[in-house]
Protein backbone atom coordinates (compact mmCIF):
# COMPACT_ATOMS: atom_id res chain seq x y z
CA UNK A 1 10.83 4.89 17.80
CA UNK A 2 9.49 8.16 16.17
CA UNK A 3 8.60 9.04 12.67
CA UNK A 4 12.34 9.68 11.13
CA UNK A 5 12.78 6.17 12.18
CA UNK A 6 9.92 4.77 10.40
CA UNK A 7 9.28 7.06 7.33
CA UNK A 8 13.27 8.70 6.80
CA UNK A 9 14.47 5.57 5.10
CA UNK A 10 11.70 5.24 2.80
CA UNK A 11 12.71 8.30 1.51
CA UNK A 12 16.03 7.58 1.17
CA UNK A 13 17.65 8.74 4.18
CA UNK A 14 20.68 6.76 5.63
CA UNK A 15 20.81 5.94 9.56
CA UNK A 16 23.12 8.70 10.64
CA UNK A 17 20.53 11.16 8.92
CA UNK A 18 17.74 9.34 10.65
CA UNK A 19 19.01 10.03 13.65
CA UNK A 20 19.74 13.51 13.56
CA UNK A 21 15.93 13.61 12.12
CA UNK A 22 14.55 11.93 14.83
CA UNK A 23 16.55 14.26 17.55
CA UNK A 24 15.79 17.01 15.94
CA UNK A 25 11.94 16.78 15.36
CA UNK A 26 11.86 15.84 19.49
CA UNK A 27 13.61 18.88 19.93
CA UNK A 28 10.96 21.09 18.25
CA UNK A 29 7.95 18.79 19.77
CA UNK A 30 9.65 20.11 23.17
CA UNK A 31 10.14 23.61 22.32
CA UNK A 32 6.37 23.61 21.49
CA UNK A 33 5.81 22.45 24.65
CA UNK A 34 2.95 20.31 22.63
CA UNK A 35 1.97 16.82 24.17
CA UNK A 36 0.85 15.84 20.61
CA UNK A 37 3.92 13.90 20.11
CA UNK A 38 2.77 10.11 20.14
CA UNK A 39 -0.87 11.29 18.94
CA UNK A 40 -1.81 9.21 16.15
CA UNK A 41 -1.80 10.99 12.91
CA UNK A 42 0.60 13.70 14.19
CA UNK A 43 2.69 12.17 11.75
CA UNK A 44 1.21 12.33 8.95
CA UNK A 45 2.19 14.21 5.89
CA UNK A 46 5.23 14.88 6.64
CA UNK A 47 4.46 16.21 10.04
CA UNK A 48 1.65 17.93 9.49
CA UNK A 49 -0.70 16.82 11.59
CA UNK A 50 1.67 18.05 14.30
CA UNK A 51 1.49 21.50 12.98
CA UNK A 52 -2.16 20.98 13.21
CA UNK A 53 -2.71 19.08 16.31
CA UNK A 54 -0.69 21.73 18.49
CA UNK A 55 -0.43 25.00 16.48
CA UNK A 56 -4.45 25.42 14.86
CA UNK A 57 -6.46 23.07 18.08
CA UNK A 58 -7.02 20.46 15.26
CA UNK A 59 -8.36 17.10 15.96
CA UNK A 60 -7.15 14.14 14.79
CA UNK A 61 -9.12 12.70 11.98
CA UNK A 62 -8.78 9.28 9.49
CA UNK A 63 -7.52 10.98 5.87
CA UNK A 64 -8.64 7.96 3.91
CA UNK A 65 -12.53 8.34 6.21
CA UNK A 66 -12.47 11.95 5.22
CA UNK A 67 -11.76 11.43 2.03
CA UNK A 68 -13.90 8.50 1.39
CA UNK A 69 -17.09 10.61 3.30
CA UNK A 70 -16.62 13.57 0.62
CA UNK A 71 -16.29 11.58 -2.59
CA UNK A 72 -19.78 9.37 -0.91
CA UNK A 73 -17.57 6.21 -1.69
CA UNK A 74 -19.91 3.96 -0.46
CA UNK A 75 -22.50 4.81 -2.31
CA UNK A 76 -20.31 4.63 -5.51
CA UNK A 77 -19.50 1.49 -5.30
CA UNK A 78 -22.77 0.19 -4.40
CA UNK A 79 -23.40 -1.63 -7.77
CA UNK A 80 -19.59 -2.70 -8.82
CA UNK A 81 -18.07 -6.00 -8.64
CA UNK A 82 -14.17 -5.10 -8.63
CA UNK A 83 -12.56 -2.44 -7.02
CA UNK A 84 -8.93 -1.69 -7.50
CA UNK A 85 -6.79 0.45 -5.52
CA UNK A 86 -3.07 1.16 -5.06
CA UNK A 87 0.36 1.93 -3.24
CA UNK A 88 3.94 2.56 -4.14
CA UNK A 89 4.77 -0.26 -1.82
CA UNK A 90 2.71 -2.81 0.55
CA UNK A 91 4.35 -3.13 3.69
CA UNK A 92 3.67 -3.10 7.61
CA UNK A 93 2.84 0.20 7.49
CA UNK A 94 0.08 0.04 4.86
CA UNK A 95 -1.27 -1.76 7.45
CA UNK A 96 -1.76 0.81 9.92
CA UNK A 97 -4.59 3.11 8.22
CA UNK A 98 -3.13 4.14 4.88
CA UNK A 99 -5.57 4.60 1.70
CA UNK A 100 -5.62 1.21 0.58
CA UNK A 101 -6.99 -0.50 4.17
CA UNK A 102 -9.52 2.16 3.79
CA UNK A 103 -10.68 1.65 0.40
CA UNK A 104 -10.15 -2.27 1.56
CA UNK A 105 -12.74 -2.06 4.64
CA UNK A 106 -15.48 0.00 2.74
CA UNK A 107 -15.28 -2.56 0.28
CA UNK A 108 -15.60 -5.34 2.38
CA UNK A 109 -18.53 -4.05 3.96
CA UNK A 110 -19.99 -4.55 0.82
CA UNK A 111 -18.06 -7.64 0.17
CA UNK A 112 -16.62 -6.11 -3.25
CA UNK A 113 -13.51 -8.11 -4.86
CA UNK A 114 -10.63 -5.77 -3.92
CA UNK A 115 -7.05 -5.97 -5.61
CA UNK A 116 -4.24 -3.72 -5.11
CA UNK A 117 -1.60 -3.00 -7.22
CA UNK A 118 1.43 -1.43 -5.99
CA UNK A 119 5.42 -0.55 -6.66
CA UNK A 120 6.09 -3.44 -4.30
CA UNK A 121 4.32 -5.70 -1.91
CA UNK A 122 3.86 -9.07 -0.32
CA UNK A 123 0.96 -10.72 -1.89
CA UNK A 124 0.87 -12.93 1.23
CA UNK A 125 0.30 -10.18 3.46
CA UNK A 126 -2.21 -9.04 1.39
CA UNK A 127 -4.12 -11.89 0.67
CA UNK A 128 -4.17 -12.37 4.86
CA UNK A 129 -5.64 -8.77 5.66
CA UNK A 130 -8.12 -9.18 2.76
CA UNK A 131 -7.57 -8.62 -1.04
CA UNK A 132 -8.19 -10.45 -3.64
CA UNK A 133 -5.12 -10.44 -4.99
CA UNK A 134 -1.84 -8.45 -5.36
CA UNK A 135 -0.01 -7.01 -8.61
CA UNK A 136 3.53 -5.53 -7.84
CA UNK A 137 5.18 -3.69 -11.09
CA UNK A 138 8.44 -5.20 -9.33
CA UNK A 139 6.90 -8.97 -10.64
CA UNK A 140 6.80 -7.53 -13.96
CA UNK A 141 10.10 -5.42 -13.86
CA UNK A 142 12.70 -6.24 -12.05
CA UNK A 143 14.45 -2.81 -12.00
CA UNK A 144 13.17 -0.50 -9.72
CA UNK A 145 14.31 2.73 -10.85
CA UNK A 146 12.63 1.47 -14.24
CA UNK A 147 9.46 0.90 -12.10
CA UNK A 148 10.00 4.40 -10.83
CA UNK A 149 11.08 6.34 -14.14
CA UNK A 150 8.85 4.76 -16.15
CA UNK A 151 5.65 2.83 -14.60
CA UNK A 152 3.16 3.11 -17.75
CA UNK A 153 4.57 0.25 -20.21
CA UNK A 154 4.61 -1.83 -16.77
CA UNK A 155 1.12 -0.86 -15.35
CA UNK A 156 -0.67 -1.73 -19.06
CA UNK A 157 1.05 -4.93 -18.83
CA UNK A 158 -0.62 -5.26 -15.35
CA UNK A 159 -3.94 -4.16 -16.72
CA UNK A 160 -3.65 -6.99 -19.60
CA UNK A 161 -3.15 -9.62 -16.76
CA UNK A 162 -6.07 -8.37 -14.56
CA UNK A 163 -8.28 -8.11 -17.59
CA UNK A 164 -7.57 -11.46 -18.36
CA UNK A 165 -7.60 -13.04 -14.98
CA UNK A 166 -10.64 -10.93 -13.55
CA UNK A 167 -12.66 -9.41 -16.06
């Protein structure tokens, strides 16, 4: 299974679009002859660790780490007690090295409180890999294109209950 098959439908594509997707990005991994295909990261935005992997001799490097190393994260949240970071949704796939597990594992290191609030998520899942807790603007709204169109009212009613269960 490729990336179509794992990141098309999250963006709204159907399974006959999926498929021609997936075909057609193997297609162009062949006809660039690149063996960067099941590299980890390659992909990433959209593909574009691909592009980088086979067209500019890039190597394959965390975002979140890089990220994290530039803004001297650690060292930022040296003297905190609660950090809180976020996704539009919690799934498997945060899982696998998206921003969240990054800001998650720095913190931990430092054994920080961590809560994440996101579009939607399994607060079970996230409780097992390590936060604190989980706020989904889907428990507060039950509408998601109202989550989508308009997050703000729903995120300062999410701020309310975090100030008043954590602060």
């Amino acid at each position: 299974m490729g990336a179509a098959h794992i990141y098309a439908p999250q963006k709204g594509a159907d399974m006959q679009q999926v498929e021609l997707l997936e075909k057609s990005l193997t297609h162009f991994a062949q006809l660039s002859g690149s063996s960067h295909l099941a590299t980890p990261g390659a992909g990433a935005a959209g593909g574009l660790g691909f592009m980088a992997l086979t067209y500019l001799d890039a190597t394959a490097k965390s975002g979140i780490e890089t990220i994290l190393d530039a803004i001297s994260f650690d060292e930022r949240i040296s003297d905190v007690d609660l950090i809180i970071t976020g996704e539009g949704r919690f799934d498997a796939q945060s899982l696998s090295g998206k921003a969240p597990m990054g800001v998650l594992a720095h913190a931990q290191q430092q054994e920080i409180e961590t809560i994440i609030v996101v579009g939607q998520g399994d607060l079970a899942q996230a409780e097992e890999v390590g936060f604190s807790a989980l706020y989904s603007l889907t428990s507060f709204e039950s509408d998601i294109a109202t989550c989508i169109s308009n997050p703000a009212p729903i995120l300062r009613l999410i701020g309310q209950e975090l100030a008043r269960t954590h602060i």
